[in-house]
Protein backbone atom coordinates (compact mmCIF):
# COMPACT_ATOMS: atom_id res chain seq x y z
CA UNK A 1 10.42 53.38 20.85
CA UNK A 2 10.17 50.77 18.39
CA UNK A 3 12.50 48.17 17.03
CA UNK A 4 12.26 50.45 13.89
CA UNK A 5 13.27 54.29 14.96
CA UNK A 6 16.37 51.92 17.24
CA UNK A 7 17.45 51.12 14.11
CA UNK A 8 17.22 54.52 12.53
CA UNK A 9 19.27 56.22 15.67
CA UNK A 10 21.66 53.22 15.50
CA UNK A 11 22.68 54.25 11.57
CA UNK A 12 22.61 57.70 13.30
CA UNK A 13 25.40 56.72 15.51
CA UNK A 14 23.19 57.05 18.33
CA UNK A 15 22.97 53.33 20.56
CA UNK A 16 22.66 54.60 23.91
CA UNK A 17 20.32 56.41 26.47
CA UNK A 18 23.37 58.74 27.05
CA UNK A 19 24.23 58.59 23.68
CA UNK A 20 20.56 60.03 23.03
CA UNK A 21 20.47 62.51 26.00
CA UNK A 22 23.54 64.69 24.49
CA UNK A 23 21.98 64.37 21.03
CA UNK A 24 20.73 67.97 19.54
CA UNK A 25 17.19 67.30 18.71
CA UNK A 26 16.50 69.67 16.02
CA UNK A 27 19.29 68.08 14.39
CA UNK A 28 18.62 64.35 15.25
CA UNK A 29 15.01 65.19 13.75
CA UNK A 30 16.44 66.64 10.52
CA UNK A 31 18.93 63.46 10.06
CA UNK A 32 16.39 61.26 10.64
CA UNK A 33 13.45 62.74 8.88
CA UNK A 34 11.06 63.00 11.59
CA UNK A 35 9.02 65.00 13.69
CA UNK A 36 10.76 67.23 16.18
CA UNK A 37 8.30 67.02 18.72
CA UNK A 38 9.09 62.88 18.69
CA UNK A 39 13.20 63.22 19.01
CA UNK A 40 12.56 66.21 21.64
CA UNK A 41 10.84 63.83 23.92
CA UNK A 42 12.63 61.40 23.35
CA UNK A 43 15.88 63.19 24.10
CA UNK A 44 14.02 64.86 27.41
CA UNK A 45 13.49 61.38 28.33
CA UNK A 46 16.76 60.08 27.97
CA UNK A 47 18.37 63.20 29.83
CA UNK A 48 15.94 62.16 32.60
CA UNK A 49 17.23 58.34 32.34
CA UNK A 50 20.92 59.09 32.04
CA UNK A 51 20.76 59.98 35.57
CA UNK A 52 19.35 57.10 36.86
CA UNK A 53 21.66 55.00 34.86
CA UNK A 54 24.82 57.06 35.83
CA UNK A 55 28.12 55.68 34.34
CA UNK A 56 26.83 52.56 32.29
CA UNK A 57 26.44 52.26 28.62
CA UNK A 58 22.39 51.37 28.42
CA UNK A 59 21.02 49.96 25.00
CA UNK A 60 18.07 51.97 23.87
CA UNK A 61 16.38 48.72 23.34
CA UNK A 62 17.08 48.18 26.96
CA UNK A 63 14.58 50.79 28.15
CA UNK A 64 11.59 51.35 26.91
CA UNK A 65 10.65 55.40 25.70
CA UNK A 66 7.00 56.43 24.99
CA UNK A 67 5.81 60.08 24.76
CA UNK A 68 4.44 59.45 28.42
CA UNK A 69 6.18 57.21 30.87
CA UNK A 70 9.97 57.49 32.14
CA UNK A 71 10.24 55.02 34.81
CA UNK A 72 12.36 56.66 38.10
C-alpha cells in the first residue's frame, strides 16, 4: 500500500492494521472509490496481521500490504 491509498484510509478514519481488519470492505471500497477486490485483500491481510500484532496499535505505514505477501 502506497503513501497515497494511507492517506485515503486515514481521511476514512481508518490508521491502523486493526483498524483495517474490522473495516467492512464493500463499504470501505464504496467510501473510497475503489475496487473491491483491492480493499478485500487488503482487509484479509490485515485480519491475518492483527493477530500477529495482538494488542498494539500498528500504523498502516508500518507494515507493508501488497496483493501477495503477508509476512508471519
Amino acid at each position: 500500500m502506497g503513501p497515497a491509498y494511507e492517506e485515503r484510509l486515514h481521511d476514512a478514519g481508518i490508521s491502523t492494521v486493526s483498524q483495517l481488519a474490522a473495516a467492512d470492505p464493500a463499504a470501505l471500497a464504496e467510501r473510497l472509490g475503489i475496487s473491491g477486490s483491492r480493499v478485500s485483500s487488503w482487509v484479509e491481510q490485515a485480519q491475518q496481521l492483527s493477530s500477529y500484532f495482538a494488542h498494539r496499535a500498528v500504523p498502516l505505514r508500518a507494515v507493508p500490504m501488497t496483493s501477495t505477501t503477508v509476512p508471519m
